[in-house]
PDB file of N, CA and C in Angstrom:
ATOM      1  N   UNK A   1     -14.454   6.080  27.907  1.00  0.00           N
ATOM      2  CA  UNK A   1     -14.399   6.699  29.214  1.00  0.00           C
ATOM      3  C   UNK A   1     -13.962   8.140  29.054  1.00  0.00           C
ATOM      4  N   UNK A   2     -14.530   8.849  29.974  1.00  0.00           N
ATOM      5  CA  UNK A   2     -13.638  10.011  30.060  1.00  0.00           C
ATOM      6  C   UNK A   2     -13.243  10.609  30.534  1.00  0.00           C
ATOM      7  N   UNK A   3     -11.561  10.311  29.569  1.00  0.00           N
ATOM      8  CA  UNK A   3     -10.433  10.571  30.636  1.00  0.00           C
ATOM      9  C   UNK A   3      -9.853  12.235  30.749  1.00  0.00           C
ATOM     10  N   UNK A   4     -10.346  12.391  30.356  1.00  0.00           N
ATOM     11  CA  UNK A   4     -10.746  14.067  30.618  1.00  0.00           C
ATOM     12  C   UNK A   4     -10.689  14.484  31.928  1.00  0.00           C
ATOM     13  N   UNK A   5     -11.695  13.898  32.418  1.00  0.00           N
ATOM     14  CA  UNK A   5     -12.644  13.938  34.256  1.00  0.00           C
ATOM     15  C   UNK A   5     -11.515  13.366  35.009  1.00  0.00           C
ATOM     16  N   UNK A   6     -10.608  12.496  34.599  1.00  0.00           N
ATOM     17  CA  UNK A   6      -9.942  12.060  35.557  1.00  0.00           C
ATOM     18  C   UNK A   6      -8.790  11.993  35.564  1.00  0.00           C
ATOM     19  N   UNK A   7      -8.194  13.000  34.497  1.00  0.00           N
ATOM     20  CA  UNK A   7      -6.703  14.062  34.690  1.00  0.00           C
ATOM     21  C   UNK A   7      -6.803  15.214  35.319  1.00  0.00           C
ATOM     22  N   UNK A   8      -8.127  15.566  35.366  1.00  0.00           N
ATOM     23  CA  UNK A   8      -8.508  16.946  36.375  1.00  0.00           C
ATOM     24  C   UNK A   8      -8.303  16.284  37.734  1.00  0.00           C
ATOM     25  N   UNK A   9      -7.704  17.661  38.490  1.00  0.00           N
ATOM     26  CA  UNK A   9      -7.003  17.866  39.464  1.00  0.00           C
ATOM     27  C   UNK A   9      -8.534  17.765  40.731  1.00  0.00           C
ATOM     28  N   UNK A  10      -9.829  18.064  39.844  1.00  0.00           N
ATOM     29  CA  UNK A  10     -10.746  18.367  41.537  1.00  0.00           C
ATOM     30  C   UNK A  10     -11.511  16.651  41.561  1.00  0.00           C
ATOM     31  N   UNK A  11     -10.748  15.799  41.054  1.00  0.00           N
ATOM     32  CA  UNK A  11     -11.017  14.416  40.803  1.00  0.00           C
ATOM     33  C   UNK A  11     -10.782  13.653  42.043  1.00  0.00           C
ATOM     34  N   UNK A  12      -9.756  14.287  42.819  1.00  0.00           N
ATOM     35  CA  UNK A  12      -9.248  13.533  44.054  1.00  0.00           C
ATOM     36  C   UNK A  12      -9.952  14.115  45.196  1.00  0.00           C
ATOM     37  N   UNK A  13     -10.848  15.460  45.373  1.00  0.00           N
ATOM     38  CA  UNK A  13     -11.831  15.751  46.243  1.00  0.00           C
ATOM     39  C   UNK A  13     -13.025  15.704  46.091  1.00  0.00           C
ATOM     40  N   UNK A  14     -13.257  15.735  44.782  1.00  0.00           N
ATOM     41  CA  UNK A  14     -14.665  15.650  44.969  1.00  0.00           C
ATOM     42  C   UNK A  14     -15.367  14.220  45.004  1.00  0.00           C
ATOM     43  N   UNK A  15     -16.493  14.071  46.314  1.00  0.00           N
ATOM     44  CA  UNK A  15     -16.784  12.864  46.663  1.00  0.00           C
ATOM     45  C   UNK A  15     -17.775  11.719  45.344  1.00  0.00           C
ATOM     46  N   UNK A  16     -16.465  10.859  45.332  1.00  0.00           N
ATOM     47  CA  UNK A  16     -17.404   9.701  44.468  1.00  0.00           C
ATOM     48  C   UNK A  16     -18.797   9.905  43.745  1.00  0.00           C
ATOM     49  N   UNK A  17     -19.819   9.796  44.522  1.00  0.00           N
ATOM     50  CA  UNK A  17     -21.217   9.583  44.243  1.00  0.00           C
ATOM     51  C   UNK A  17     -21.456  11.596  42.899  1.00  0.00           C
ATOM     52  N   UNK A  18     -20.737  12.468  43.664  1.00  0.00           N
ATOM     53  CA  UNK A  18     -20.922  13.378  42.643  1.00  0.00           C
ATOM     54  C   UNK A  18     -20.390  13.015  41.270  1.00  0.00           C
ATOM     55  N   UNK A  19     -19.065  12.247  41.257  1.00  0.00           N
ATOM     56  CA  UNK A  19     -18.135  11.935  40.243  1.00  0.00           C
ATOM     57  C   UNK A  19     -19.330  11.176  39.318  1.00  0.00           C
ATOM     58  N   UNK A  20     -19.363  10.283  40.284  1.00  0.00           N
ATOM     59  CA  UNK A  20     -20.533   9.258  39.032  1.00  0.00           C
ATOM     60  C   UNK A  20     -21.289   9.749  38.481  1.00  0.00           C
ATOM     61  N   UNK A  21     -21.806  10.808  39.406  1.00  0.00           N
ATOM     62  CA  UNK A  21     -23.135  11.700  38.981  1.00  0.00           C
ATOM     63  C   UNK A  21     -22.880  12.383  37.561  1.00  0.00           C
ATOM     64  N   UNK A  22     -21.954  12.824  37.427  1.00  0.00           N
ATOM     65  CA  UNK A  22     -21.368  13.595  36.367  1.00  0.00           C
ATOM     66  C   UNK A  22     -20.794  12.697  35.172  1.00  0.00           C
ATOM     67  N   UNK A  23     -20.439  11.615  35.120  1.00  0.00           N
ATOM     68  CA  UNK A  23     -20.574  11.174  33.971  1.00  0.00           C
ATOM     69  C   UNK A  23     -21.743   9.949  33.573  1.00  0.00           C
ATOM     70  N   UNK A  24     -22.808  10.113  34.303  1.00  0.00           N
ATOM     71  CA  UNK A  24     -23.681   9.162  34.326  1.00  0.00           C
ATOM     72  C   UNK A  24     -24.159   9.819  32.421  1.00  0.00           C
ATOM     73  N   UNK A  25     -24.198  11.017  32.081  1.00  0.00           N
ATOM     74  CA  UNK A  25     -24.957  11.105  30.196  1.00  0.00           C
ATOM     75  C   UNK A  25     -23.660  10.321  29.943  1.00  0.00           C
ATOM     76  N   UNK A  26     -22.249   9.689  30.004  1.00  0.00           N
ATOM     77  CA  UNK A  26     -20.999   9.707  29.076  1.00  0.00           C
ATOM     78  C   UNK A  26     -21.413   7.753  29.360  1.00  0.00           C
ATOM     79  N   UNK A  27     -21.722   7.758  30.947  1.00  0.00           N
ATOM     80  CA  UNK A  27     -21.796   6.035  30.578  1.00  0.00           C
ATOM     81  C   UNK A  27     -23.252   5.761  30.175  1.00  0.00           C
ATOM     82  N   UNK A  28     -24.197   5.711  29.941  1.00  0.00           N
ATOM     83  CA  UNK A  28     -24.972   5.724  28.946  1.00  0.00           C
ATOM     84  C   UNK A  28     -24.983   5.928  27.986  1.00  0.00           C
ATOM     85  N   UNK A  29     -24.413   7.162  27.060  1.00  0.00           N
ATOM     86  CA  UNK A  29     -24.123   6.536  25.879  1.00  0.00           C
ATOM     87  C   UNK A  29     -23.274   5.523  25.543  1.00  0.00           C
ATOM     88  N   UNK A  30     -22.412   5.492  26.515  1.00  0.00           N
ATOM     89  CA  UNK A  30     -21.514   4.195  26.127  1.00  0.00           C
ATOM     90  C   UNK A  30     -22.133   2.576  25.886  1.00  0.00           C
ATOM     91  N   UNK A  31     -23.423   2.851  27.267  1.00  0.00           N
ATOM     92  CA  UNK A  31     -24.080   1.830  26.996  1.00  0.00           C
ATOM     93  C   UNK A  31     -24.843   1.923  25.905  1.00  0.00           C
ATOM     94  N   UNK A  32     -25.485   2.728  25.347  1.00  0.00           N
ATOM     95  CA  UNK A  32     -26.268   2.774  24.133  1.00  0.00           C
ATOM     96  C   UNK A  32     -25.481   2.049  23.080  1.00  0.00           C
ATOM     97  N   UNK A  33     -24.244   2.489  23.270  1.00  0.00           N
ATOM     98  CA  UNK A  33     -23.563   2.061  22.015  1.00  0.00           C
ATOM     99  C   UNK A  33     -23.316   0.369  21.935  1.00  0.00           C
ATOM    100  N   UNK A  34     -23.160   0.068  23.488  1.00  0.00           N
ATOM    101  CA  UNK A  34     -22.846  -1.634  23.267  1.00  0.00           C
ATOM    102  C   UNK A  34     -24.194  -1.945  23.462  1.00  0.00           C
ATOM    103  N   UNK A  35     -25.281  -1.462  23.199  1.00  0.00           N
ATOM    104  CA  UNK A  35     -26.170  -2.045  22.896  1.00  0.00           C
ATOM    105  C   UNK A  35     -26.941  -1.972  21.419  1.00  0.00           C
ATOM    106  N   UNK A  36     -26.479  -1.431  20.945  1.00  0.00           N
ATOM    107  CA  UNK A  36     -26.407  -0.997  19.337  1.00  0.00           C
ATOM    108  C   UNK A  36     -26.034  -2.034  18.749  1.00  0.00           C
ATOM    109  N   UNK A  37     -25.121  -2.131  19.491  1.00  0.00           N
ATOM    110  CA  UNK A  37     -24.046  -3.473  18.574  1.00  0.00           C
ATOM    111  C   UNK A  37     -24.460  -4.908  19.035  1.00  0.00           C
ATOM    112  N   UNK A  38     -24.766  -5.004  20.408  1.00  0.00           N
ATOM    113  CA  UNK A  38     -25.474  -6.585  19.948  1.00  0.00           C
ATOM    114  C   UNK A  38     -27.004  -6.404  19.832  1.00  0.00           C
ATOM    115  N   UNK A  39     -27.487  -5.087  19.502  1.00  0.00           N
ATOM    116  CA  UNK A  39     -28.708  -5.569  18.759  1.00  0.00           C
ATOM    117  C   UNK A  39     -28.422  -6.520  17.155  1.00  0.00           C
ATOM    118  N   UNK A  40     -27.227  -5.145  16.364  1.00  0.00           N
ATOM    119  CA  UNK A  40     -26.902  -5.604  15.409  1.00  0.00           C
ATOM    120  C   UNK A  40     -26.562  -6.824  15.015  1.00  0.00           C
ATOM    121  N   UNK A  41     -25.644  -7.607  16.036  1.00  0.00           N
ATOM    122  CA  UNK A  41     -25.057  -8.915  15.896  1.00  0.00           C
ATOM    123  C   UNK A  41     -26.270  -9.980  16.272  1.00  0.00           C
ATOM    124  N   UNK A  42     -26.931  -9.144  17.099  1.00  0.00           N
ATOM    125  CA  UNK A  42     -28.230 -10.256  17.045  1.00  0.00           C
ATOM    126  C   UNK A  42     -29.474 -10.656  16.240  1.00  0.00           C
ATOM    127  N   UNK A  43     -29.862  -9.638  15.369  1.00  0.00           N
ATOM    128  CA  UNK A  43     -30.574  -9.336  14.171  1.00  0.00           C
ATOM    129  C   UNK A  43     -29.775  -9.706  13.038  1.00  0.00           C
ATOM    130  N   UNK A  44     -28.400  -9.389  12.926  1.00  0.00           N
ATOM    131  CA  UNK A  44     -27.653 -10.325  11.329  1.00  0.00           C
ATOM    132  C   UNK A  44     -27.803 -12.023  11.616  1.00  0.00           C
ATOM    133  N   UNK A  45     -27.715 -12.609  13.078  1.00  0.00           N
ATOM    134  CA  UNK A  45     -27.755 -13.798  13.489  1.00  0.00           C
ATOM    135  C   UNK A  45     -29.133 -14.507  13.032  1.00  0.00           C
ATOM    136  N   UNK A  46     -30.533 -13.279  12.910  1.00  0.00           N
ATOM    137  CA  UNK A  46     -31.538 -13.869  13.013  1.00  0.00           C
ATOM    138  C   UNK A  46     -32.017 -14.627  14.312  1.00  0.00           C
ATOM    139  N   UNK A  47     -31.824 -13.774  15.259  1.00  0.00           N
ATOM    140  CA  UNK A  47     -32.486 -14.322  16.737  1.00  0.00           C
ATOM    141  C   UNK A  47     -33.607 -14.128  17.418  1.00  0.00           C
ATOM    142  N   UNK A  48     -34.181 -14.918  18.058  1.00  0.00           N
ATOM    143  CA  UNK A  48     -35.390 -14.606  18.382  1.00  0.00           C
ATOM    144  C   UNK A  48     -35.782 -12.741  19.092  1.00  0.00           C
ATOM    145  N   UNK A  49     -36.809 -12.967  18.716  1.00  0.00           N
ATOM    146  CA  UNK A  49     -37.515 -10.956  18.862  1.00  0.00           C
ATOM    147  C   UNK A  49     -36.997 -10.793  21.225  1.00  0.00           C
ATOM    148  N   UNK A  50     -37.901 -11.964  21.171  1.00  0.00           N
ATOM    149  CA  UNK A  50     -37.354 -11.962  23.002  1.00  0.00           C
ATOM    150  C   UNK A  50     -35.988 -11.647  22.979  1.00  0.00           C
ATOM    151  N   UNK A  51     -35.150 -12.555  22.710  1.00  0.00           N
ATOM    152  CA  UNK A  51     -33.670 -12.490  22.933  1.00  0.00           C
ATOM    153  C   UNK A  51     -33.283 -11.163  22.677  1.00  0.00           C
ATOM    154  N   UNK A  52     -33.621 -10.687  21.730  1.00  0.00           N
ATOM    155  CA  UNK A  52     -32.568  -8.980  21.192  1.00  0.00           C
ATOM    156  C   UNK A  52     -33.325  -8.467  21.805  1.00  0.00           C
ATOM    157  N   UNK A  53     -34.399  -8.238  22.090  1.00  0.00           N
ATOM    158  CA  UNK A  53     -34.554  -7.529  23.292  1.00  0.00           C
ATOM    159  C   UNK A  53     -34.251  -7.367  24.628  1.00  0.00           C
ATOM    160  N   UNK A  54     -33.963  -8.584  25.208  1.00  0.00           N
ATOM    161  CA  UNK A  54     -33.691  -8.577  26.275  1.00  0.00           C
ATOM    162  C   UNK A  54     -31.562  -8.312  26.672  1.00  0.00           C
ATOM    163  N   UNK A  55     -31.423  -8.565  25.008  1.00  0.00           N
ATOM    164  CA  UNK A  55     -30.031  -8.801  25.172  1.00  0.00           C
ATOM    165  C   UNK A  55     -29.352  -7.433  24.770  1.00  0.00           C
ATOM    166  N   UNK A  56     -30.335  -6.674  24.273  1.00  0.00           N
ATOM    167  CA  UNK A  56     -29.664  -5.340  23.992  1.00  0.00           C
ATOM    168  C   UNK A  56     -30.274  -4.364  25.244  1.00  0.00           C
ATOM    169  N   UNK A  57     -31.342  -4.585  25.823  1.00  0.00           N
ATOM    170  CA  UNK A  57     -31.772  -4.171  27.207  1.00  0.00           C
ATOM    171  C   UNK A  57     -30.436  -4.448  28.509  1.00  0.00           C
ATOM    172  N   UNK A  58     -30.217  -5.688  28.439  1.00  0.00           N
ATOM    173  CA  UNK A  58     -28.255  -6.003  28.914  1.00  0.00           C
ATOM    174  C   UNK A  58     -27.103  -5.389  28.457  1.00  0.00           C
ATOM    175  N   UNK A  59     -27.153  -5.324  27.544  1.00  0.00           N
ATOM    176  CA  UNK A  59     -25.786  -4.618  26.460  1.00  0.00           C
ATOM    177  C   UNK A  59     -26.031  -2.864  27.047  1.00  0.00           C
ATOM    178  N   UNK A  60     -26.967  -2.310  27.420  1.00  0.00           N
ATOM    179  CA  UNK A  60     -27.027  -1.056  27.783  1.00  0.00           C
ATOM    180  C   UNK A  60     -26.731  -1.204  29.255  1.00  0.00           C
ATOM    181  N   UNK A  61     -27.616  -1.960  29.485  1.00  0.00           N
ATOM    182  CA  UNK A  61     -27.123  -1.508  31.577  1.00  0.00           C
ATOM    183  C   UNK A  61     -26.056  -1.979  31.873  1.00  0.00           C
ATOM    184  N   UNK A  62     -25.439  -3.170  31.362  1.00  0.00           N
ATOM    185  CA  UNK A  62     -23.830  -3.600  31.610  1.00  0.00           C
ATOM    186  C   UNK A  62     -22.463  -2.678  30.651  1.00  0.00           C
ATOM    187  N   UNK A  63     -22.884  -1.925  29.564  1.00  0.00           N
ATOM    188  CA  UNK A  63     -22.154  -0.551  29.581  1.00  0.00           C
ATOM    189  C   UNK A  63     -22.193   0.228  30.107  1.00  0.00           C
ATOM    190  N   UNK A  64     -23.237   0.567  30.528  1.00  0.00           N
ATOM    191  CA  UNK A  64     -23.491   1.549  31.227  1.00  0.00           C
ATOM    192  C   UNK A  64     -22.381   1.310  32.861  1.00  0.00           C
ATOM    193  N   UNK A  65     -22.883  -0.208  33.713  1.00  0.00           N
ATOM    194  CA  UNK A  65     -22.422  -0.150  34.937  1.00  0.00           C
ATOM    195  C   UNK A  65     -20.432   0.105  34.503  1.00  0.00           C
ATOM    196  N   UNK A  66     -19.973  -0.952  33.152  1.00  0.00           N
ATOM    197  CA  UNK A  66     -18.570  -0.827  33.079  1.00  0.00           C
ATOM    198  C   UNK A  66     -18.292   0.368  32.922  1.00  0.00           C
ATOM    199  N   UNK A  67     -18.547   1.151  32.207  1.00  0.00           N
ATOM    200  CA  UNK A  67     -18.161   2.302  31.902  1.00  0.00           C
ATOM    201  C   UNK A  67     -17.664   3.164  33.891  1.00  0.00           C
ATOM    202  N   UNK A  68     -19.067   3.594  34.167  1.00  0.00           N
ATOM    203  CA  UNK A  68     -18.880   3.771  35.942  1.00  0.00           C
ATOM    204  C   UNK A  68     -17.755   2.493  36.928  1.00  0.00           C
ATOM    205  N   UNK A  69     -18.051   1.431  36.375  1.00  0.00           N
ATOM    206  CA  UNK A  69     -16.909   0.755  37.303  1.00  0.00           C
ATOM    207  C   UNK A  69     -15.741   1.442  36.749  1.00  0.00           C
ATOM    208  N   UNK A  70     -14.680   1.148  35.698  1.00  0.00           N
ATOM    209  CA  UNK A  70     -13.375   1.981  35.208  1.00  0.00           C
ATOM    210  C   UNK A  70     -13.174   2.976  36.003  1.00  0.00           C
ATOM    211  N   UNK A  71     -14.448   4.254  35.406  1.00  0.00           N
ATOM    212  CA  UNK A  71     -14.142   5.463  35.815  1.00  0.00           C
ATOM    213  C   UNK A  71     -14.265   5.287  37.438  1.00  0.00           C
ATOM    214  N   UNK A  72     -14.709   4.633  38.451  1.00  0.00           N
ATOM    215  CA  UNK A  72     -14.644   4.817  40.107  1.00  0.00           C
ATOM    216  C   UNK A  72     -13.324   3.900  39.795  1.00  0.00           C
ATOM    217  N   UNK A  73     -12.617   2.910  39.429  1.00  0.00           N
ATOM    218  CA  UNK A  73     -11.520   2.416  39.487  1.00  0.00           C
ATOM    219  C   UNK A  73     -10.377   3.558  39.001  1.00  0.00           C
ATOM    220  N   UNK A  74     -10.405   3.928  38.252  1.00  0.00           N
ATOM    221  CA  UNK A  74      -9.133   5.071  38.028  1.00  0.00           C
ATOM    222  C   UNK A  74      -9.395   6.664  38.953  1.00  0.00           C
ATOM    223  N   UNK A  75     -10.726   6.693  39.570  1.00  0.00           N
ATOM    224  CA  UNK A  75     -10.516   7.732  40.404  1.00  0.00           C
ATOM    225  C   UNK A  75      -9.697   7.085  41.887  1.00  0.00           C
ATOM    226  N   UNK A  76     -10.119   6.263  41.936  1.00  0.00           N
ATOM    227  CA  UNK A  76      -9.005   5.350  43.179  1.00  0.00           C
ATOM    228  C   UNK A  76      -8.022   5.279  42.909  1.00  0.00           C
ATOM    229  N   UNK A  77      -7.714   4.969  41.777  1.00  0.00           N
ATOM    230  CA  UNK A  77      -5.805   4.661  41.677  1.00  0.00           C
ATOM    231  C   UNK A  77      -5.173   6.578  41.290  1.00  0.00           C
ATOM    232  N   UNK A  78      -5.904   7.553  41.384  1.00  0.00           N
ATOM    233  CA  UNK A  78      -5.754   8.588  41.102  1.00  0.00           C
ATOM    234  C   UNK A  78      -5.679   9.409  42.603  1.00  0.00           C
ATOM    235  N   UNK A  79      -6.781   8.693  43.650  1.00  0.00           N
ATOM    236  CA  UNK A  79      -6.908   9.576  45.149  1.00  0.00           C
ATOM    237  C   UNK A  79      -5.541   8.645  45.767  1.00  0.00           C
ATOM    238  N   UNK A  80      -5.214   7.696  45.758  1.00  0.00           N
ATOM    239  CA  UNK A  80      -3.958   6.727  46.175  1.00  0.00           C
ATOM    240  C   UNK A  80      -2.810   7.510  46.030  1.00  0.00           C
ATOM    241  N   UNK A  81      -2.751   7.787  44.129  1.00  0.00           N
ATOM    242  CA  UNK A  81      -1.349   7.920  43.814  1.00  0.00           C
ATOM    243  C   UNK A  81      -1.562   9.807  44.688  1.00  0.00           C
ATOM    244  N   UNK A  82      -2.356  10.338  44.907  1.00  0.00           N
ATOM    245  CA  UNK A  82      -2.151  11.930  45.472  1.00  0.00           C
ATOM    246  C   UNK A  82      -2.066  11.791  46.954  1.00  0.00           C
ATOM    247  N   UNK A  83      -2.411  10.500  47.416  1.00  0.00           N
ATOM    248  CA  UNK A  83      -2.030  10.699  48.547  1.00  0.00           C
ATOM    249  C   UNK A  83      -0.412   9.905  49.221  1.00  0.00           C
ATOM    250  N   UNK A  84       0.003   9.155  48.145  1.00  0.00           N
ATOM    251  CA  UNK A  84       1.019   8.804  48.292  1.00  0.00           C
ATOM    252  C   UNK A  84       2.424   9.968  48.014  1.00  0.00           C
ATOM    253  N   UNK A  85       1.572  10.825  46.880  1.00  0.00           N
ATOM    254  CA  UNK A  85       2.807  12.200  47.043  1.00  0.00           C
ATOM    255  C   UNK A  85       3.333  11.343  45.423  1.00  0.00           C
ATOM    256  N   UNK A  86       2.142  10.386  44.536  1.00  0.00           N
ATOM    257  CA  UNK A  86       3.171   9.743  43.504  1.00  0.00           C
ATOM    258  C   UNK A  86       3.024  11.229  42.177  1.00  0.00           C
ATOM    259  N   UNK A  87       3.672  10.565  41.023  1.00  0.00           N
ATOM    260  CA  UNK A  87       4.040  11.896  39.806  1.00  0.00           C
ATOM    261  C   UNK A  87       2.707  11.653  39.747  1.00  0.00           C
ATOM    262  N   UNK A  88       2.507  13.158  38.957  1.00  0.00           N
ATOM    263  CA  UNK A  88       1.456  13.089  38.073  1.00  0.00           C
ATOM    264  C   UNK A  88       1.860  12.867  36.323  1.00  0.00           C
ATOM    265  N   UNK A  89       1.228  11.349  36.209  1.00  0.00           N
ATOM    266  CA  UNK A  89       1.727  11.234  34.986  1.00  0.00           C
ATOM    267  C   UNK A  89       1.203  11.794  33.322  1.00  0.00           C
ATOM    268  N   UNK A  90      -0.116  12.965  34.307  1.00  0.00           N
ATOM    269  CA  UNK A  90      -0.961  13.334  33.040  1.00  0.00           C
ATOM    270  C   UNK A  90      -0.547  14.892  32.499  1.00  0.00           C
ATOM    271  N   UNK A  91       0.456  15.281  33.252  1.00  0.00           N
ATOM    272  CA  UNK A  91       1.204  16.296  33.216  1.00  0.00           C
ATOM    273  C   UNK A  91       2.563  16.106  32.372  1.00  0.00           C
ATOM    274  N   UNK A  92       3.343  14.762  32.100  1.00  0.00           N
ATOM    275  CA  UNK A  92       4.581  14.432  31.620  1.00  0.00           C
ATOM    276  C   UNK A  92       4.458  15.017  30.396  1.00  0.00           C
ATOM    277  N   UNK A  93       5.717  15.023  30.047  1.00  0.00           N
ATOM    278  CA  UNK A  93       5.723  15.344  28.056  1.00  0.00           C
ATOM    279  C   UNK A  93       5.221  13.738  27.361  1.00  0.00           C
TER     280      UNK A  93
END
């Protein structure tokens, strides 16, 4: 994830759908990557040609969506804690 995007301060105004917008290249590769890996685990297994395909075709769009769920989950617990007036804990020593 990156948590970069969501120690920045214009994280708590700027509206959602842009947020996503902006790390939509960071969750795709993420998904690329968990789909890398159960291609791999599915090809050392020796599994059918359908299956790794379809299962590394999954392994990308379900990284892809986790990656965006997290990051809209920590921009919420981030617009909460600024509107509650809580620390900013990405500022501490």
């Amino acid at each position: 994830m990156c948590y970069d995007r969501l120690v920045d301060d214009d994280v708590v105004e700027t509206p959602l759908p842009e947020l996503l917008r902006s790390e939509l290249v960071c969750a795709l590769r993420n998904g690329a990557l968990a789909g890398v890996m159960v291609l791999a685990v599915l090809l050392f297994e020796g599994a059918p040609p359908w299956l790794v395909a379809a299962s590394t075709v999954g392994g990308v769009a379900l990284g892809a969506v986790l990656h965006e769920s997290v990051f809209a989950a920590g921009t919420l617990v981030q617009r909460i804690r600024a509107r509650a007036g809580g620390t900013d804990v990405s500022r501490s020593p």
